[in-house]
Protein backbone atom coordinates (compact mmCIF):
# COMPACT_ATOMS: atom_id res chain seq x y z
CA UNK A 1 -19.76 -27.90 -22.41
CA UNK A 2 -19.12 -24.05 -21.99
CA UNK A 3 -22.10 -21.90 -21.75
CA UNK A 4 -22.67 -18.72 -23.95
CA UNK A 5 -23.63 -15.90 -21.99
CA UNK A 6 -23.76 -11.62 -23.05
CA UNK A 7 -21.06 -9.79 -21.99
CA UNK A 8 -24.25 -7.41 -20.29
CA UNK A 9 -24.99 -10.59 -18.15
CA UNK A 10 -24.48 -10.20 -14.06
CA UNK A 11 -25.74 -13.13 -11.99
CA UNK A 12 -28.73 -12.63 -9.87
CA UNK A 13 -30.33 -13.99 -7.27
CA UNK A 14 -33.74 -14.35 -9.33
CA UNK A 15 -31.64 -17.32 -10.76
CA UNK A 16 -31.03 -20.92 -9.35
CA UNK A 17 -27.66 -20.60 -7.88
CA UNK A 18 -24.10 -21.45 -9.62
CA UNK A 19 -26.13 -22.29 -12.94
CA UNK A 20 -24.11 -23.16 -16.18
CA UNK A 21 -24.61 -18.93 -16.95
CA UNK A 22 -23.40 -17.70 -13.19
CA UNK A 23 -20.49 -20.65 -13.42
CA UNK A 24 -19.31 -19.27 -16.82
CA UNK A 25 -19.40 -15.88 -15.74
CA UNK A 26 -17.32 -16.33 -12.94
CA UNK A 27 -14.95 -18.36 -14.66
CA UNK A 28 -14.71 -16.00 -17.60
CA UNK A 29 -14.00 -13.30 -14.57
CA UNK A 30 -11.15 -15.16 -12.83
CA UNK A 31 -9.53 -16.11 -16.25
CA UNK A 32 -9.24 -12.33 -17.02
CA UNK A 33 -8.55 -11.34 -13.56
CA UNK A 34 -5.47 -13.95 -14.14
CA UNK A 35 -4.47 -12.20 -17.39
CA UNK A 36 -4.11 -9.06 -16.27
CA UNK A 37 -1.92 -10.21 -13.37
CA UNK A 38 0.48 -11.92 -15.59
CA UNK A 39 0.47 -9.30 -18.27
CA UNK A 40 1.28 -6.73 -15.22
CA UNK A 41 3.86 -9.01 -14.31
CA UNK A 42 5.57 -9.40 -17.47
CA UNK A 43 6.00 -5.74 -17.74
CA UNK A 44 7.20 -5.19 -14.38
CA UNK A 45 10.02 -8.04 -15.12
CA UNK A 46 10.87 -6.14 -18.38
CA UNK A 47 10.72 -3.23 -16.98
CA UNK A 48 13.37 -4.49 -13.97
CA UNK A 49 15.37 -5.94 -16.50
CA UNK A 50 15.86 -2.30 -18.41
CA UNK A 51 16.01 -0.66 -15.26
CA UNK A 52 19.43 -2.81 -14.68
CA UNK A 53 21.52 0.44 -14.89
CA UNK A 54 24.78 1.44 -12.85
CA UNK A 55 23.85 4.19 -10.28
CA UNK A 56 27.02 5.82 -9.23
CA UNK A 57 24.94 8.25 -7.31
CA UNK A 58 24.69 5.80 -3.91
CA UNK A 59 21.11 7.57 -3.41
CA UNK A 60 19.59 7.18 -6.55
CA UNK A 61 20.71 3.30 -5.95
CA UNK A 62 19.25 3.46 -3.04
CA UNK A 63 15.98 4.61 -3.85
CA UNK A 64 16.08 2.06 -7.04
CA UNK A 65 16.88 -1.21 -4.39
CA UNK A 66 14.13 0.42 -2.66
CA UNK A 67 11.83 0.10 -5.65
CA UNK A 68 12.86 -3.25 -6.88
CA UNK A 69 12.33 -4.51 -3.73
CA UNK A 70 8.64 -2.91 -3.30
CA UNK A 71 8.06 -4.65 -6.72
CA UNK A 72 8.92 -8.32 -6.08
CA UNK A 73 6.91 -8.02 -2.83
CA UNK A 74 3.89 -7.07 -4.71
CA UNK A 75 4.83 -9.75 -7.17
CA UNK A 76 5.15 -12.39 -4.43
CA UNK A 77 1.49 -11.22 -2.97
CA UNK A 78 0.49 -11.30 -7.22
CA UNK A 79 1.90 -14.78 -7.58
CA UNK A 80 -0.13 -16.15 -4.35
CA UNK A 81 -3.01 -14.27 -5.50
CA UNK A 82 -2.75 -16.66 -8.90
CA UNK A 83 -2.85 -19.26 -6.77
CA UNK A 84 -6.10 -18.07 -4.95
CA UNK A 85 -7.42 -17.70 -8.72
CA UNK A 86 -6.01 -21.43 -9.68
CA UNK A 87 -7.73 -22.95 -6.44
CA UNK A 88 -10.95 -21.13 -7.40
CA UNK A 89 -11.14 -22.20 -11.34
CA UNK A 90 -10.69 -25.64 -9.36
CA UNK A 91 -13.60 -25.48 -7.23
CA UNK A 92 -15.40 -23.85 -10.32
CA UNK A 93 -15.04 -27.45 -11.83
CA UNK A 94 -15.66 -29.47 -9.57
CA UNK A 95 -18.61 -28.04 -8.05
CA UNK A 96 -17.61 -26.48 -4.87
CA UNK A 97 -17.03 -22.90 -5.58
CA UNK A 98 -19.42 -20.17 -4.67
CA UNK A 99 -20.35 -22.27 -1.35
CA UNK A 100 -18.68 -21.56 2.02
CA UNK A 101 -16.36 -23.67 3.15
CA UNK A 102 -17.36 -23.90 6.59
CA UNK A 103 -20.74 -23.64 6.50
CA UNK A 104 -21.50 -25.07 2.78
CA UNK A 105 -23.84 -22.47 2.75
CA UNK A 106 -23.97 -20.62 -0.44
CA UNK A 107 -21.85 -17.47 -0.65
CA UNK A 108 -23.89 -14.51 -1.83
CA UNK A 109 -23.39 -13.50 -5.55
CA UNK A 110 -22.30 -9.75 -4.62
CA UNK A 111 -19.72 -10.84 -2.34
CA UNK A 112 -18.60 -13.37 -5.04
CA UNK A 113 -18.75 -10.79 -7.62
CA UNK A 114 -16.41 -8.41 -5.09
CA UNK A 115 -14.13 -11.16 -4.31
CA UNK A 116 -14.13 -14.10 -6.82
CA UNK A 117 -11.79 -15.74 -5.01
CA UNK A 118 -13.69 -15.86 -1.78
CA UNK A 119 -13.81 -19.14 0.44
CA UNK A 120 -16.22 -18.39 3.57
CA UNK A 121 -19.41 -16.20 3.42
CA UNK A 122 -19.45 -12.65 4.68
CA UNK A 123 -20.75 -14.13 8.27
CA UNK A 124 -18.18 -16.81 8.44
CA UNK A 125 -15.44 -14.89 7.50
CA UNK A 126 -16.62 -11.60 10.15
CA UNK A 127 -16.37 -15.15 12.65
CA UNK A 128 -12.96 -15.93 11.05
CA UNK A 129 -11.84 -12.85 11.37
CA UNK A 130 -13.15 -12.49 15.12
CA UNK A 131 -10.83 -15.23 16.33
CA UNK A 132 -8.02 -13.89 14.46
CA UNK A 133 -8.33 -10.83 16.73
CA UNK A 134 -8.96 -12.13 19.79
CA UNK A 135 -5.48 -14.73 19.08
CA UNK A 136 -3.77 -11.54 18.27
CA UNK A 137 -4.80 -9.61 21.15
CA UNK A 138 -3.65 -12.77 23.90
C-alpha cells in the first residue's frame, strides 16, 4: 500500500514514529537520492567514453589519467553509496530502518533526514567513532 503524502510534508516528531507518511517520505528520498547518482554516473561514463582522445602532449595525458582516475574513485565510493541506499530501502520494508542498530533505539528524524542512510544514532555512532580512534591511535 504506498502512502500519499505533499511534497511540503517533513516528518516531525509531533508524529508517531516511522508512520506510513515518515516511511514514504524517506523512501521517496532515497529513491531520488539513487537517481541522481546513477544519472551522474551515466554522464560521467559518457563523458569518459568521448574524452577517449589521443594526447600526444605526454602532460595533457597526464593530467587526463589523472582525471579519469579521480572519476572512477568517486564512482567506486558512488557505487557503495548505492549500496548503502539499497540496504536502507531494505530496512525501509521490513521494518527496521530509522532504528539504531545497536541500541534499537529510534534514530532521530533530523539526523535521518541529514543522512538517510544512517545505521546507529548520533550517540552510538560519536561511541563508534570513539573506538575507531582510540584503535587508530594504538
Amino acid at each position: 500500500m504506498i502512502t500519499e503524502i505533499e511534497d511540503a510534508y517533513k516528518p516531525s516528531d509531533d508524529e508517531p514514529f516511522m508512520n506510513d507518511r515518515q516511511r514514504e517520505y524517506f523512501r521517496r528520498k532515497l529513491l531520488s537520492w539513487k537517481e541522481d547518482i546513477l544519472l551522474e554516473s551515466r554522464e560521467t561514463l559518457a563523458a569518459l567514453q568521448n574524452e577517449n582522445e589521443n594526447h600526444p602532449d605526454l602532460a595533457d595525458r597526464a593530467s587526463s589519467e589523472t582525471d579519469r582516475a579521480i572519476e572512477l574513485r568517486a564512482r567506486d565510493r558512488q557505487r557503495k553509496l548505492i549500496a548503502k541506499i539499497d540496504s536502507a530501502l531494505q530496512r525501509l520494508e521490513d521494518g527496521s530502518y530509522g532504528y539504531c542498530e545497536e541500541t534499537g533505539e529510534p534514530i532521530s528524524l533530523k539526523r535521518l533526514d541529514a543522512r538517510p542512510i544512517a545505521t546507529l544514532s548520533i550517540e552510538a555512532q560519536e561511541r563508534h567513532e570513539r573506538r575507531e580512534k582510540v584503535y587508530r591511535d594504538d
